[in-house]
PDB file of N, CA and C in Angstrom:
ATOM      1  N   UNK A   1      90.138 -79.727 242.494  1.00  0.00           N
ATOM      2  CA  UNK A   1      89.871 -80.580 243.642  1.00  0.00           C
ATOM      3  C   UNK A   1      88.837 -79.909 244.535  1.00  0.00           C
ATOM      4  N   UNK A   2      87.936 -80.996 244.810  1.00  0.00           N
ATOM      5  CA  UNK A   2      86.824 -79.896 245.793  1.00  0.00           C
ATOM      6  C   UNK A   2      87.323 -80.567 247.347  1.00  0.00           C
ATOM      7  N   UNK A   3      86.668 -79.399 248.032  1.00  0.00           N
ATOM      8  CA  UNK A   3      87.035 -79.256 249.900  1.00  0.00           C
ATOM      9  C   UNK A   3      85.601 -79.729 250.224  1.00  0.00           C
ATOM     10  N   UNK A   4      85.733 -80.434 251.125  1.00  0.00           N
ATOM     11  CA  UNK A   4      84.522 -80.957 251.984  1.00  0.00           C
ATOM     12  C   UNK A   4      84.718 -80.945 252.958  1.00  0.00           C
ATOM     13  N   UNK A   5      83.966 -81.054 254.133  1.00  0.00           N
ATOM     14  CA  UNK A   5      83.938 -81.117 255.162  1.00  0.00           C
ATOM     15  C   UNK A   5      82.311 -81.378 255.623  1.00  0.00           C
ATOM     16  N   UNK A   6      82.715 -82.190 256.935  1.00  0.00           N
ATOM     17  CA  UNK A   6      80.866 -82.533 257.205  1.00  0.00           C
ATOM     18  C   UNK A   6      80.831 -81.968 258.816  1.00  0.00           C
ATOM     19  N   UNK A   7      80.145 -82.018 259.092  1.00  0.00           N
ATOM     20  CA  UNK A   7      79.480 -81.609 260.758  1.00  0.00           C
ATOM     21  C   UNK A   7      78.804 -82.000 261.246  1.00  0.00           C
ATOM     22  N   UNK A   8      78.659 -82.888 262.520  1.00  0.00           N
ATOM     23  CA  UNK A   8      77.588 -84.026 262.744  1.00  0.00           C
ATOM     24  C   UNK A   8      77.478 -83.465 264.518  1.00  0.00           C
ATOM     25  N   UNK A   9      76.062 -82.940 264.960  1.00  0.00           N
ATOM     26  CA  UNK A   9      75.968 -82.769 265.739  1.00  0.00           C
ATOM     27  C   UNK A   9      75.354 -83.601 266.514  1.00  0.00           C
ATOM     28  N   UNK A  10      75.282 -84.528 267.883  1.00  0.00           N
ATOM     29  CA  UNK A  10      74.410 -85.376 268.686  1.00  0.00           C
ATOM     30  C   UNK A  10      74.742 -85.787 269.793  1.00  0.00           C
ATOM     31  N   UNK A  11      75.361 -87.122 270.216  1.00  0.00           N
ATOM     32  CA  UNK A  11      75.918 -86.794 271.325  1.00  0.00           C
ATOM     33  C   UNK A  11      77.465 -86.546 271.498  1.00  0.00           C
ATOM     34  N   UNK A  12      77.626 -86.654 270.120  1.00  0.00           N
ATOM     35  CA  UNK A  12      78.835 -85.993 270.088  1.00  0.00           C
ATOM     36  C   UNK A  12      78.816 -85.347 268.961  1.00  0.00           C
ATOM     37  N   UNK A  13      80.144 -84.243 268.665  1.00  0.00           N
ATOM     38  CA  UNK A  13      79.951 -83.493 267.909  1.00  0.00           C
ATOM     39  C   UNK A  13      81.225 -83.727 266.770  1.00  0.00           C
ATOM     40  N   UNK A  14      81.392 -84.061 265.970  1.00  0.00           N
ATOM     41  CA  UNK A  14      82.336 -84.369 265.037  1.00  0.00           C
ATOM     42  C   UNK A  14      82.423 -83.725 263.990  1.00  0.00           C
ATOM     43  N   UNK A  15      83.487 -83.078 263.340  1.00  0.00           N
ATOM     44  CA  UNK A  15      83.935 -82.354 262.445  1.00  0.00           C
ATOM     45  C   UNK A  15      85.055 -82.622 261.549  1.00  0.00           C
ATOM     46  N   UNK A  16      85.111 -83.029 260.228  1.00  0.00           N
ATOM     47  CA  UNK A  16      85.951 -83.335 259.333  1.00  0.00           C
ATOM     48  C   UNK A  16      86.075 -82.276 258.508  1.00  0.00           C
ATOM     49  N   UNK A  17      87.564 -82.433 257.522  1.00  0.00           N
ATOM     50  CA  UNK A  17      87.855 -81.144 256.547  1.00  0.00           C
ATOM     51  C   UNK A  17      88.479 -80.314 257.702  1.00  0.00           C
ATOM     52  N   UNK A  18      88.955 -80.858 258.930  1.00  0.00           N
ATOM     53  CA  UNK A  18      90.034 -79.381 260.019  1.00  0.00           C
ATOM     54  C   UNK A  18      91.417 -79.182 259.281  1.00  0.00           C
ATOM     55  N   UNK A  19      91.764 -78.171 259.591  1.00  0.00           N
ATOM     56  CA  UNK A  19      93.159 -78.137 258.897  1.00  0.00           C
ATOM     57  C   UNK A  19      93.491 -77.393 260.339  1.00  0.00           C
ATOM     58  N   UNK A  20      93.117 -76.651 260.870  1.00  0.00           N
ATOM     59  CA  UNK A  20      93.484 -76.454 262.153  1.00  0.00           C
ATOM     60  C   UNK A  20      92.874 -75.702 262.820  1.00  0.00           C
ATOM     61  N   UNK A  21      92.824 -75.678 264.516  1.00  0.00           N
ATOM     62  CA  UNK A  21      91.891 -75.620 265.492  1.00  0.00           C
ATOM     63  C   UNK A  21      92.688 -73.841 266.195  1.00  0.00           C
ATOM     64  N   UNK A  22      91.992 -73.061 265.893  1.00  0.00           N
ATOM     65  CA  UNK A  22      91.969 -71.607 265.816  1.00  0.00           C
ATOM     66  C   UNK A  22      91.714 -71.382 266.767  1.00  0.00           C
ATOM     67  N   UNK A  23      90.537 -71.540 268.544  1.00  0.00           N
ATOM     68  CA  UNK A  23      90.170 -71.381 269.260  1.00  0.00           C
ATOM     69  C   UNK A  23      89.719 -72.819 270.054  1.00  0.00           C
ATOM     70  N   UNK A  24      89.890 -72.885 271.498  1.00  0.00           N
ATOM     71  CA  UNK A  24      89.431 -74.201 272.386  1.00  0.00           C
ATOM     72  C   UNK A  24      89.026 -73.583 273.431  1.00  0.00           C
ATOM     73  N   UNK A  25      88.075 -73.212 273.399  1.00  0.00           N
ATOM     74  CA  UNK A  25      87.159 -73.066 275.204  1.00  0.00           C
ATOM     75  C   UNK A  25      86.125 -73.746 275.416  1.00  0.00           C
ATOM     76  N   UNK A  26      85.987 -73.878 276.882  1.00  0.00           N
ATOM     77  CA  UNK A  26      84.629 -74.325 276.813  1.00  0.00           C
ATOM     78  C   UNK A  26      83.421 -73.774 276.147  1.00  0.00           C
ATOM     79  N   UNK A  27      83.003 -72.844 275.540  1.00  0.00           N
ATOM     80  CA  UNK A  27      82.046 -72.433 275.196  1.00  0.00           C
ATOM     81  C   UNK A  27      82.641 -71.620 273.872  1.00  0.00           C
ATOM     82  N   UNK A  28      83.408 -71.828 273.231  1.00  0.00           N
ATOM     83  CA  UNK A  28      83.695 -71.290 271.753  1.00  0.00           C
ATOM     84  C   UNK A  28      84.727 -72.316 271.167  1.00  0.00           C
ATOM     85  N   UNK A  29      84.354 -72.941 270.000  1.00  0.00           N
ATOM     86  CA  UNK A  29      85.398 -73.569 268.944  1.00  0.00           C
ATOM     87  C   UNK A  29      85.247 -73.309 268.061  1.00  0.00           C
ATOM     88  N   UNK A  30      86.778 -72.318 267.299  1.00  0.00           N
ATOM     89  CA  UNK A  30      86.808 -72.487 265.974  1.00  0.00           C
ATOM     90  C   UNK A  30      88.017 -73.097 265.325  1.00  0.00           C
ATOM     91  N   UNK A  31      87.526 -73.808 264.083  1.00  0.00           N
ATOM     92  CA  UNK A  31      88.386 -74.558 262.948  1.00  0.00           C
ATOM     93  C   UNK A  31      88.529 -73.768 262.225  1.00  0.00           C
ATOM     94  N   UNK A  32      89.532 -73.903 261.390  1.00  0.00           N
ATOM     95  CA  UNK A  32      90.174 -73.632 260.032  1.00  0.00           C
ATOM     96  C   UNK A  32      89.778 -74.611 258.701  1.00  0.00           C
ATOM     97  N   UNK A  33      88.617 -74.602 258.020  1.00  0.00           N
ATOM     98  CA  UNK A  33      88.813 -76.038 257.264  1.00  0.00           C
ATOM     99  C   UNK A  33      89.418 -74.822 255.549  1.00  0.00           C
ATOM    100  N   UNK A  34      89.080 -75.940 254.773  1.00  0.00           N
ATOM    101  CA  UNK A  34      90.028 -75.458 253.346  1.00  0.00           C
ATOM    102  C   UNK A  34      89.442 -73.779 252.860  1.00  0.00           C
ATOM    103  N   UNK A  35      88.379 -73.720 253.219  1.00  0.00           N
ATOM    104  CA  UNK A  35      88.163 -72.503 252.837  1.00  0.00           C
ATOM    105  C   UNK A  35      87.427 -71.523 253.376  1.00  0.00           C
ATOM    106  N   UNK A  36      87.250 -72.082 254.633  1.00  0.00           N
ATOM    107  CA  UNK A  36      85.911 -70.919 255.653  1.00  0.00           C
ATOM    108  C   UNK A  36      87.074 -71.363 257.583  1.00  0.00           C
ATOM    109  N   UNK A  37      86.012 -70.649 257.886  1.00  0.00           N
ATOM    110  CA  UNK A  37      86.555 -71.042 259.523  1.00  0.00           C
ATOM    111  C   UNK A  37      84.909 -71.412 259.966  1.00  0.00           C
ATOM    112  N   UNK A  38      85.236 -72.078 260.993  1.00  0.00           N
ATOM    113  CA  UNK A  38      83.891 -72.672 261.195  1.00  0.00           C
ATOM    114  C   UNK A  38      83.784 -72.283 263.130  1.00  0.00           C
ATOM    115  N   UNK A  39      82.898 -71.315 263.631  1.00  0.00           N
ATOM    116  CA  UNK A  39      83.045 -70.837 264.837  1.00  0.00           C
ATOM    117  C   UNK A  39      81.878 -71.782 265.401  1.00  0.00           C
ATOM    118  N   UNK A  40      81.852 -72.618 266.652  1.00  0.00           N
ATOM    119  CA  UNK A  40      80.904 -73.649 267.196  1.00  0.00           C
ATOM    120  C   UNK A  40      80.730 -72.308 268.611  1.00  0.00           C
ATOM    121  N   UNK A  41      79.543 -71.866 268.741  1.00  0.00           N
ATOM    122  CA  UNK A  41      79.183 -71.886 270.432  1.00  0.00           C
ATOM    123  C   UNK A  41      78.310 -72.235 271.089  1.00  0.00           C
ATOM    124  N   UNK A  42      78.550 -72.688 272.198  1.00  0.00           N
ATOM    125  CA  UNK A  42      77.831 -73.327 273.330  1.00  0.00           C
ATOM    126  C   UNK A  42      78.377 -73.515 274.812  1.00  0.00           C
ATOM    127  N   UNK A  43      78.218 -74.887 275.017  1.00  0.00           N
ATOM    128  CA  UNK A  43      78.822 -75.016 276.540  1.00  0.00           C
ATOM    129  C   UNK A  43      79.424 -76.379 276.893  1.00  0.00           C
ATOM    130  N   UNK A  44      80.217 -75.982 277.326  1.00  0.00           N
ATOM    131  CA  UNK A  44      80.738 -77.330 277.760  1.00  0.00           C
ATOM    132  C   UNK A  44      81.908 -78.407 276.716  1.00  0.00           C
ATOM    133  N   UNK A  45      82.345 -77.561 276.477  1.00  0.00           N
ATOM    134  CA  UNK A  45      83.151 -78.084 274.983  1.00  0.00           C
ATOM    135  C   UNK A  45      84.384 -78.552 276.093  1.00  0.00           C
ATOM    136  N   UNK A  46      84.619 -80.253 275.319  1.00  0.00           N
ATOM    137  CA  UNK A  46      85.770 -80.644 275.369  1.00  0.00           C
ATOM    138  C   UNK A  46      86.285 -81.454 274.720  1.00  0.00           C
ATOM    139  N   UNK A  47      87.778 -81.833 274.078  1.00  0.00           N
ATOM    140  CA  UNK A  47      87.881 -82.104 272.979  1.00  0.00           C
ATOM    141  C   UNK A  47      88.086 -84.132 273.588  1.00  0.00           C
ATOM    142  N   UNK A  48      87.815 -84.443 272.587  1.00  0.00           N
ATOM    143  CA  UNK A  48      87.684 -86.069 272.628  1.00  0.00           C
ATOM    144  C   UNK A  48      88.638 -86.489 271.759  1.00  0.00           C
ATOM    145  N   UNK A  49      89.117 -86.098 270.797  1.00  0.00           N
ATOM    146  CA  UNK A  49      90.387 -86.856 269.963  1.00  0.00           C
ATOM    147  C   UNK A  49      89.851 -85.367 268.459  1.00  0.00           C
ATOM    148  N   UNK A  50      91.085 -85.595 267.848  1.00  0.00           N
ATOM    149  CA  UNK A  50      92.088 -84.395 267.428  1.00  0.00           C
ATOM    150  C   UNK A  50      93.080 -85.013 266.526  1.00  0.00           C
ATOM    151  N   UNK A  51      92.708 -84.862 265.294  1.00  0.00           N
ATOM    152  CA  UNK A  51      93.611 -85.342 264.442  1.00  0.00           C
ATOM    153  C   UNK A  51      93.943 -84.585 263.063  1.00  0.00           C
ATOM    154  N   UNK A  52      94.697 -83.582 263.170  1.00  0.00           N
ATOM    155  CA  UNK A  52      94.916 -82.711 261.965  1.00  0.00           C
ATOM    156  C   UNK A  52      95.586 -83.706 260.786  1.00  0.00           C
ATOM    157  N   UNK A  53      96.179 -84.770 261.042  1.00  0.00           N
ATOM    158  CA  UNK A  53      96.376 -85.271 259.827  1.00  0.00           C
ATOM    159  C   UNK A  53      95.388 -86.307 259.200  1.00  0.00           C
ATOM    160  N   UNK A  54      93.756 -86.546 259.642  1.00  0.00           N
ATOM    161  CA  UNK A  54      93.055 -86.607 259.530  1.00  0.00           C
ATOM    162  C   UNK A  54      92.302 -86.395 259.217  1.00  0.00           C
ATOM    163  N   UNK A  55      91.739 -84.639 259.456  1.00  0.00           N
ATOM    164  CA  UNK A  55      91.299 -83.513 259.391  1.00  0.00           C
ATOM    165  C   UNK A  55      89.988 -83.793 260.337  1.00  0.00           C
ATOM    166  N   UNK A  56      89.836 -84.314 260.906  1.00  0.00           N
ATOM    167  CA  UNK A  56      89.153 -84.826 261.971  1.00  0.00           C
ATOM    168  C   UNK A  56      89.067 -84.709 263.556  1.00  0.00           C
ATOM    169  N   UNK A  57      87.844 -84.221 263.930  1.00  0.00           N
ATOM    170  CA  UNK A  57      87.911 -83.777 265.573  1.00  0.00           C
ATOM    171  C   UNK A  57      86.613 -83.736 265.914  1.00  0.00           C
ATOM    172  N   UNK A  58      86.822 -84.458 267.238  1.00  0.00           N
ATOM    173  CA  UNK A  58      85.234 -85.152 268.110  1.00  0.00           C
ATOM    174  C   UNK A  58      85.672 -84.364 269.758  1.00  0.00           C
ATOM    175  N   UNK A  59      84.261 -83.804 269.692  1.00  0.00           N
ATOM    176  CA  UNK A  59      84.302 -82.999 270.793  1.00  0.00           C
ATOM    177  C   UNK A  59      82.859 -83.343 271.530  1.00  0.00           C
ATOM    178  N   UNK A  60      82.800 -83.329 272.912  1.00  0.00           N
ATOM    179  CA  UNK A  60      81.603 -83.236 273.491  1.00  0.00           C
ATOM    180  C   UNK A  60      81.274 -81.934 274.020  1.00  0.00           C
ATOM    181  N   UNK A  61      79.812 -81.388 274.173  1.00  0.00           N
ATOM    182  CA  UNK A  61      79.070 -80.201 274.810  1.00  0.00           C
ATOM    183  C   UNK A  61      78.075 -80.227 273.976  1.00  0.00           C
ATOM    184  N   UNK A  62      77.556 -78.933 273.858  1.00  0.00           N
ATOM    185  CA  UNK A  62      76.345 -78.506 273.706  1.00  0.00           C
ATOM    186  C   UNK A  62      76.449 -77.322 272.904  1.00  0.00           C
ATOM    187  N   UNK A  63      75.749 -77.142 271.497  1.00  0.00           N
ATOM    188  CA  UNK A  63      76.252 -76.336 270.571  1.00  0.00           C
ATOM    189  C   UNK A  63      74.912 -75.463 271.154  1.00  0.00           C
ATOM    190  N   UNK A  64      74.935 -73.981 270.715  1.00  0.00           N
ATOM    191  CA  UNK A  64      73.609 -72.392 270.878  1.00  0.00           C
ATOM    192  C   UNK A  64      73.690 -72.746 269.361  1.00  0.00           C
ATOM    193  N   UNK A  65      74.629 -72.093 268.927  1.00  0.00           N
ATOM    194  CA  UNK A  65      74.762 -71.699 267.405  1.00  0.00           C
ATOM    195  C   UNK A  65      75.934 -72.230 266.642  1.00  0.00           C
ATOM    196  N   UNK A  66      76.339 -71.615 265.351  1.00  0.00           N
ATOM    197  CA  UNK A  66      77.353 -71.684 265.078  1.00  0.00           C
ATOM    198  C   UNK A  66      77.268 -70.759 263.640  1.00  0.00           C
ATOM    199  N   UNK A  67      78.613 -70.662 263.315  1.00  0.00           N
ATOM    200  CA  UNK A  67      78.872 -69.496 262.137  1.00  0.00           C
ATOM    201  C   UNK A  67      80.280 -69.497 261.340  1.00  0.00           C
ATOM    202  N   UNK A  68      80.226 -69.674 260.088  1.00  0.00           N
ATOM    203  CA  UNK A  68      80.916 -69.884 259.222  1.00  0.00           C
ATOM    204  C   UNK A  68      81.319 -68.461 258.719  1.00  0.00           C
ATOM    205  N   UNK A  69      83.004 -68.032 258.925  1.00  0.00           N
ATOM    206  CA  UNK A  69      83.380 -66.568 258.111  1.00  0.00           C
ATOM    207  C   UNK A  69      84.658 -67.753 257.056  1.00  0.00           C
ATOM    208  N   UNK A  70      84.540 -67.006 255.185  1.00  0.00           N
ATOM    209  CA  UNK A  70      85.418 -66.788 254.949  1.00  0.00           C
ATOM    210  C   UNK A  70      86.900 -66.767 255.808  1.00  0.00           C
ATOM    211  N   UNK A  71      88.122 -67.500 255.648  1.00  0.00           N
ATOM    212  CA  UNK A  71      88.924 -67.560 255.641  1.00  0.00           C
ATOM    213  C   UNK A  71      90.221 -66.417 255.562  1.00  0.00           C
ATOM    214  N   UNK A  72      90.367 -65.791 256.230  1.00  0.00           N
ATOM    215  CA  UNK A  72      91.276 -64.413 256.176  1.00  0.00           C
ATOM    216  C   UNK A  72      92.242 -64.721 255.009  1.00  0.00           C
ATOM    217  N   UNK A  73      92.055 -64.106 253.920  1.00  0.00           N
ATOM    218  CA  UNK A  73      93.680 -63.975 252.842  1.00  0.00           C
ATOM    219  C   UNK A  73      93.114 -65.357 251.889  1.00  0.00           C
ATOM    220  N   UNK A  74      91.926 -65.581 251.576  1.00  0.00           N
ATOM    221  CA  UNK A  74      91.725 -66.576 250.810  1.00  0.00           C
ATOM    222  C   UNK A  74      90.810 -66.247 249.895  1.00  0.00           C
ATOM    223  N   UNK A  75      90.822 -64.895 249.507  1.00  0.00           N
ATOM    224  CA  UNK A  75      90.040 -64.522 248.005  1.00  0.00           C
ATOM    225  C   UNK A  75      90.321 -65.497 246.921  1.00  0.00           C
ATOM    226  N   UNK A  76      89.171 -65.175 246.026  1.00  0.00           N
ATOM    227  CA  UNK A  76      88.844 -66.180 244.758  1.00  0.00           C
ATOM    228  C   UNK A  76      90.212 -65.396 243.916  1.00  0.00           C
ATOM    229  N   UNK A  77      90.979 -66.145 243.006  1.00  0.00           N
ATOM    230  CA  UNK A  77      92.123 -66.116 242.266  1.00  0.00           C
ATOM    231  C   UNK A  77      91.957 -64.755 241.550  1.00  0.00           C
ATOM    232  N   UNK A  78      90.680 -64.536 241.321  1.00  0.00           N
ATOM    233  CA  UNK A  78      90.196 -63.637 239.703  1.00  0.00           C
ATOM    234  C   UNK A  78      90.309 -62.239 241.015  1.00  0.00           C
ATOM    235  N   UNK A  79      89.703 -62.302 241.771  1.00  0.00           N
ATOM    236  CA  UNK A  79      89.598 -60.648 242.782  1.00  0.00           C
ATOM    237  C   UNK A  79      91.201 -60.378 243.108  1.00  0.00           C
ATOM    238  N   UNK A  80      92.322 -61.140 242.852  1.00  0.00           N
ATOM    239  CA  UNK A  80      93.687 -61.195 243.615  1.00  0.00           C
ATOM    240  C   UNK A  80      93.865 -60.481 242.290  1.00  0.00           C
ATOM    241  N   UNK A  81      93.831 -60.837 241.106  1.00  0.00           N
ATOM    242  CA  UNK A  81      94.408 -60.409 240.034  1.00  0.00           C
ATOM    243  C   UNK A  81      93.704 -58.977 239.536  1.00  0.00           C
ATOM    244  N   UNK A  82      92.725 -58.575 240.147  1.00  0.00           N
ATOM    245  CA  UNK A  82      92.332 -57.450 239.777  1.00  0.00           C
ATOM    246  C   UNK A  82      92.426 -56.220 240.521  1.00  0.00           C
ATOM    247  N   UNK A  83      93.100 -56.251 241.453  1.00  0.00           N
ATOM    248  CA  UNK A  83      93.292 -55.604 242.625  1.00  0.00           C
ATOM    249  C   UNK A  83      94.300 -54.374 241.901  1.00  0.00           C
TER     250      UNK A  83
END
């Protein structure tokens, strides 16, 4: 099964594929999606609707950057078994 997720930045900012919301400030959001965390910064972040059984979340502000880490404890199957 593949993981997707999309990211649509404009006047609003919408994010699908959440499994759950890791950080909420005004100026830092990060998600949890299936296999990365997804860190948003900027300004002015506030959340507009929020739906983990959805995987879906619309936020307004103003993104600087943003940055995708790997998922803590979610190595590929083959590196678990060789350890």
């Amino acid at each position: 099964m593949e993981n997707n997720h999309t990211l649509t930045i404009g006047t609003k900012i919408t994010i699908t594929g959440v499994e759950n919301v890791l950080t909420m400030t005004d100026k830092l959001v990060e998600v949890a999606l299936a296999d990365n965390v997804l860190a948003l910064y900027g300004a002015g972040f506030t959340p507009l609707h929020l739906s983990v059984e959805e995987g879906k979340m619309v936020l307004s502000g103003s993104v600087s950057s943003l940055k995708y880490a790997r998922a803590a404890g979610k190595e590929p199957f083959w590196k678990r078994l060789v350890k």
